[in-house]
Protein backbone atom coordinates (compact mmCIF):
# COMPACT_ATOMS: atom_id res chain seq x y z
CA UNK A 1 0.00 0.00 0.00
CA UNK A 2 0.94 3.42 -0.64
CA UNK A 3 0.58 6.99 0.49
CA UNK A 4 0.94 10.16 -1.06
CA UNK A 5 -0.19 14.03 0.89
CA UNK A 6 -2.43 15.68 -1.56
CA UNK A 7 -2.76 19.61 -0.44
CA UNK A 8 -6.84 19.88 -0.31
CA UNK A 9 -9.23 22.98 0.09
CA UNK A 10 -12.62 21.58 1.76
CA UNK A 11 -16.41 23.36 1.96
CA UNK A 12 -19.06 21.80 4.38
CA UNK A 13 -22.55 22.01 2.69
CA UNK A 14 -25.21 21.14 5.53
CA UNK A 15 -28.77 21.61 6.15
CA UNK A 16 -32.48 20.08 4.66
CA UNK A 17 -31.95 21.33 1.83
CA UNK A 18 -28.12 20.14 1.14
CA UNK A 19 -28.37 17.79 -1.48
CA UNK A 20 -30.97 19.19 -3.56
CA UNK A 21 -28.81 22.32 -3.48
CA UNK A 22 -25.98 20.58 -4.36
CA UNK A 23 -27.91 18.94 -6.93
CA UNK A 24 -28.59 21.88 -8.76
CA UNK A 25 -25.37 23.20 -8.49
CA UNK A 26 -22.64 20.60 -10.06
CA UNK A 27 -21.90 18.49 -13.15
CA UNK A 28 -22.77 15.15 -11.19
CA UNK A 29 -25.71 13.28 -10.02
CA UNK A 30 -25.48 13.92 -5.86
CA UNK A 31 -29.43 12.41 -5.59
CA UNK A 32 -27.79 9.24 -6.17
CA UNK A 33 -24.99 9.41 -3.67
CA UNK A 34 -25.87 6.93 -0.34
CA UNK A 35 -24.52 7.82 2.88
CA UNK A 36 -20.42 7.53 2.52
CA UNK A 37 -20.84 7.30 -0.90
CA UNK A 38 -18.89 10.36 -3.37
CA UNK A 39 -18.57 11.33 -6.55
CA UNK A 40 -16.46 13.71 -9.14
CA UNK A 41 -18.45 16.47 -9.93
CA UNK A 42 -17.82 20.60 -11.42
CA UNK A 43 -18.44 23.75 -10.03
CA UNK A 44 -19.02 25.96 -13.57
CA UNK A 45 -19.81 29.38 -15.08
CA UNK A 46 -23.18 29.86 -17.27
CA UNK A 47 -21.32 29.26 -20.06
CA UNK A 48 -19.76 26.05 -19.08
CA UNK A 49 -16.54 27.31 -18.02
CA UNK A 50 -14.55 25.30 -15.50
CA UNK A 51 -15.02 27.52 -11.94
CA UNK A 52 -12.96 24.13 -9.68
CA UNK A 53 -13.21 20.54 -9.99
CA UNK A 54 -14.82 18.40 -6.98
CA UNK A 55 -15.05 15.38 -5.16
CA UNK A 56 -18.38 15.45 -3.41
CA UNK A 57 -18.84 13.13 -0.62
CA UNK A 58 -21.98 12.66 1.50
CA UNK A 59 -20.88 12.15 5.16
CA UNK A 60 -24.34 12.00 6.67
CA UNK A 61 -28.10 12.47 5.77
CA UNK A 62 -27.88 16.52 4.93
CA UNK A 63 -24.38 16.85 5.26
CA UNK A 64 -21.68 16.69 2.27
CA UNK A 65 -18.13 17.75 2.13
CA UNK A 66 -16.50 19.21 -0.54
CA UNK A 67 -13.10 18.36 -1.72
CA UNK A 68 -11.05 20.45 -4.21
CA UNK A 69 -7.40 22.00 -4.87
CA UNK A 70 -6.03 23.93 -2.15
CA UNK A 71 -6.31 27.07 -3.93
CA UNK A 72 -10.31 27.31 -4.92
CA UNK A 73 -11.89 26.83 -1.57
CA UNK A 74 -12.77 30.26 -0.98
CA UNK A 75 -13.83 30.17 -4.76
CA UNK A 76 -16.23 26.96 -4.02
CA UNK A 77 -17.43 28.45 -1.00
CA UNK A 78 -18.20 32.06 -2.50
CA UNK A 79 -19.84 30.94 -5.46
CA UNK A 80 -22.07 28.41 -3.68
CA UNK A 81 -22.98 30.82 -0.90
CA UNK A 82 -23.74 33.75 -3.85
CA UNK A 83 -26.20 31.17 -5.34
CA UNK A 84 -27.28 29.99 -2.14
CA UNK A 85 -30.63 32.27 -2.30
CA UNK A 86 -33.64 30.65 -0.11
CA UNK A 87 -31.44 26.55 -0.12
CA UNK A 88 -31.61 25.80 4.09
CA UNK A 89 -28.25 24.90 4.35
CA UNK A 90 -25.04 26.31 6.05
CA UNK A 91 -21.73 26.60 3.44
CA UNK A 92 -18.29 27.08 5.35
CA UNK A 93 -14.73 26.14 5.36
CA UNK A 94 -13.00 23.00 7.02
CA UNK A 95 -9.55 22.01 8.19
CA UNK A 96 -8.50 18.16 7.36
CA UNK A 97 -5.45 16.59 6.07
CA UNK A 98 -6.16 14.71 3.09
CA UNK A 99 -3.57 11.36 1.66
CA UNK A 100 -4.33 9.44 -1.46
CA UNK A 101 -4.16 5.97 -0.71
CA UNK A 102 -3.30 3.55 -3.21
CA UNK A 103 -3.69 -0.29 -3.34
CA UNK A 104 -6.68 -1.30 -1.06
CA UNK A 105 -8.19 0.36 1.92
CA UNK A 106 -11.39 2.14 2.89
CA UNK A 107 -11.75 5.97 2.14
CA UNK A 108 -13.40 8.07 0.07
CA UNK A 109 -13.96 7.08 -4.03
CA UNK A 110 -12.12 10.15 -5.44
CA UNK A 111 -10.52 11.53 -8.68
CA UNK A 112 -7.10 9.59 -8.94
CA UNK A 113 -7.64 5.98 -10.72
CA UNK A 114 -6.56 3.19 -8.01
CA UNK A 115 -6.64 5.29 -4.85
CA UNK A 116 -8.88 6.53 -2.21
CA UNK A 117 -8.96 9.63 -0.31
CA UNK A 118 -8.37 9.73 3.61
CA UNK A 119 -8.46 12.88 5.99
CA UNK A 120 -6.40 11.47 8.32
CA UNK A 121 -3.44 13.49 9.24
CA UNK A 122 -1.65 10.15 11.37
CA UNK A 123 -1.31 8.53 8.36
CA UNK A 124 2.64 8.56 7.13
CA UNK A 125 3.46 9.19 3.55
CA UNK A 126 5.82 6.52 1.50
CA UNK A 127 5.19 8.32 -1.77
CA UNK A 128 7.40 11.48 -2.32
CA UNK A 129 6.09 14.71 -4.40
CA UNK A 130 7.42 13.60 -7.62
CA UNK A 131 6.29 10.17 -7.48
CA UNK A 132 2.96 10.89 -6.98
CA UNK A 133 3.17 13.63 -10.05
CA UNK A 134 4.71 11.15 -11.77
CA UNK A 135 2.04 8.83 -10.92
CA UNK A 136 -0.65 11.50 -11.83
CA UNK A 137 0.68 12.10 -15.40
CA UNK A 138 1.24 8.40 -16.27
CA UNK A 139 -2.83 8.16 -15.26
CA UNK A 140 -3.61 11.31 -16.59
CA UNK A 141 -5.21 13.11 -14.10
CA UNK A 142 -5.62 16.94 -14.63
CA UNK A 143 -4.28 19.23 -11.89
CA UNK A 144 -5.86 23.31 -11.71
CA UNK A 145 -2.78 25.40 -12.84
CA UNK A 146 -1.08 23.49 -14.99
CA UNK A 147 -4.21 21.56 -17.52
CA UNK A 148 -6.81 22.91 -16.04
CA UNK A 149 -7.79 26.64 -15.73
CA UNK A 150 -10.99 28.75 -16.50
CA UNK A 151 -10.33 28.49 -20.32
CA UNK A 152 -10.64 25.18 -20.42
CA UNK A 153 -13.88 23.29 -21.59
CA UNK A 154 -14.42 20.12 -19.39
CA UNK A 155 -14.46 17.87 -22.79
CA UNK A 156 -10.64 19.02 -23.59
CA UNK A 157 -9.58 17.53 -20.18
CA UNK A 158 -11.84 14.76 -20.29
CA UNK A 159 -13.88 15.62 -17.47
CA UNK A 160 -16.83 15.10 -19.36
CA UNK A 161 -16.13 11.07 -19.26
CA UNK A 162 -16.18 11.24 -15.29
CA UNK A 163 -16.99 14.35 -13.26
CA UNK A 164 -20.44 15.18 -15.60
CA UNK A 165 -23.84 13.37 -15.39
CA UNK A 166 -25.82 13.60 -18.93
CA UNK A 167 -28.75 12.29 -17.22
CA UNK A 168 -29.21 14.42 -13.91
CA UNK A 169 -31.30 17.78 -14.07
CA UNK A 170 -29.75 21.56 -14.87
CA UNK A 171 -27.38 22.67 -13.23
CA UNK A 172 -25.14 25.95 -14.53
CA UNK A 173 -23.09 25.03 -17.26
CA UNK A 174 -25.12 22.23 -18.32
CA UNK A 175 -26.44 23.41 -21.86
CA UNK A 176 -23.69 24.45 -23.42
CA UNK A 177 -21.68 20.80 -22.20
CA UNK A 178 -24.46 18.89 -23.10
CA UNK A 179 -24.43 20.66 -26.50
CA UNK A 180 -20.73 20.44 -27.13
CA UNK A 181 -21.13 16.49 -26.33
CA UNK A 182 -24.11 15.53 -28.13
CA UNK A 183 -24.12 17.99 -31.08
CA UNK A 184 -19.98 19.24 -31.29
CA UNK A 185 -16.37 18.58 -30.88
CA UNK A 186 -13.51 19.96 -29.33
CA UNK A 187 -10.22 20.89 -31.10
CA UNK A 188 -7.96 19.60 -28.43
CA UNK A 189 -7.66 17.24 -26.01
CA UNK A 190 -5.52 15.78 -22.82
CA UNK A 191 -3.28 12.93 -23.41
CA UNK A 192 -0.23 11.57 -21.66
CA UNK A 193 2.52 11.52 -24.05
CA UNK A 194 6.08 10.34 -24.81
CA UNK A 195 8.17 13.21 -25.66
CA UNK A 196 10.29 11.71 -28.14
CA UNK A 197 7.20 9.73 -29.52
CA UNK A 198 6.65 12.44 -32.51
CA UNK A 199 3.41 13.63 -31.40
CA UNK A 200 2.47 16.80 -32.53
CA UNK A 201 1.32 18.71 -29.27
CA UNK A 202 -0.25 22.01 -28.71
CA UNK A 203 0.82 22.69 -25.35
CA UNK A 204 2.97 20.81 -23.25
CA UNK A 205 1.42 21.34 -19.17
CA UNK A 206 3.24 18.81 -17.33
CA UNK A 207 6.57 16.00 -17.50
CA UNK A 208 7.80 13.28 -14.87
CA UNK A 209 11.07 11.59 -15.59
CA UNK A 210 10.54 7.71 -14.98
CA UNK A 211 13.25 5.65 -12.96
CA UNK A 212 14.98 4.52 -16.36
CA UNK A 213 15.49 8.02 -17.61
CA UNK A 214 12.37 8.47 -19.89
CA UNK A 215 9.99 11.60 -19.68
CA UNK A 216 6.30 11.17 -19.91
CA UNK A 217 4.25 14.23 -19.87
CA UNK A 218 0.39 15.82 -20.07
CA UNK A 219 -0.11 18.04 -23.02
CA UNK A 220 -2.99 19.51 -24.99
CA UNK A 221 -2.82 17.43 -28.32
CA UNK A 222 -5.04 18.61 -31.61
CA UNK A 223 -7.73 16.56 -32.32
């Protein structure tokens, strides 16, 4: 088993009227989450820009916790509390210290294939920085700042294949993605990459070096 620290921002979304707000608000279907259950989800502009990525989880009856990167919490929380209007529920800030666990192991289903998510600051790292970046390009995982930003559409990163429900009600954003997937296509897209492979790439966002010398790296390829 292995553990990597992942830096987290988190928002507490509790009240009666929680998960329908919730609901309303992000890419994913939260109706369906049980309790302990989480999902992948977006926080996005009107026009289906990305605002921060998520991992919702639903730690009790009418209370969730959002996860996402360490610099968007007071974005989440702003946004959701603008929006809030007449939802009962109380949106506010929490402290935890968040590992990716990898290999087995209860925790919470969350955005990096083969791992879990744990707030459990006892719990000792055997993963260094770069091998968990190295670890995140090889599976491809978008990270805010270096793929990810509020230029990108959620189809160019993927995102649409796992953080957005085409089956759930509106939510803002949700025209103009379900448009681009049913109707469009995007001119670019996220792939991990050999450098020396001869792909053309757009824009390089992130390398690794593997153990026998070789670079892998993310990068915005033309479709």
């Amino acid at each position: 088993m292995d553990v990597a620290a992942r830096p987290r921002a988190f928002v507490r979304v509790a009240g009666p009227d929680a998960r329908d707000y919730l609901h309303r608000m992000v890419s994913n279907d939260v109706e369906a989450l049980g309790i302990g259950d989480a999902c992948p989800a977006l926080l996005l502009t009107a026009k289906g820009r990305l605002v921060a990525p998520l991992v919702v989880w639903r730690r009790g009856d009418e209370d969730f916790l959002l996860l996402t990167e360490p610099e968007l919490g007071e974005t989440v929380r702003a946004q959701l509390t603008r929006m809030r209007l007449r939802a009962r529920c109380d949106i506010e800030p929490e402290e935890h210290a968040s590992a990716l666990v990898f290999g087995g192991g209860d925790g919470i289903a969350t955005d990096f294939p083969g791992a879990v998510e744990v707030l459990a600051a006892a719990i000792e790292p055997t993963l260094s920085d770069d091998e968990l970046e190295l670890r995140r390009i090889e599976a491809g995982v978008p990270r805010w700042g270096r793929e990810l930003d509020d230029r990108i559409l959620p189809a160019e990163a993927g995102l649409d294949a796992t953080h957005v429900s085409f089956t759930k009600g509106c939510y803002p954003g949700q025209e103009p993605i379900a448009r681009l997937h049913y109707r469009g296509h995007v001119n670019r897209t996220l792939r991990v990459v050999e450098l020396d492979d001869g792909v053309a790439v757009e824009r390089v966002t992130s390398t690794a070096t593997r153990p026998d010398g070789s670079v892998v790296a993310l990068a915005y390829v033309r479709a």
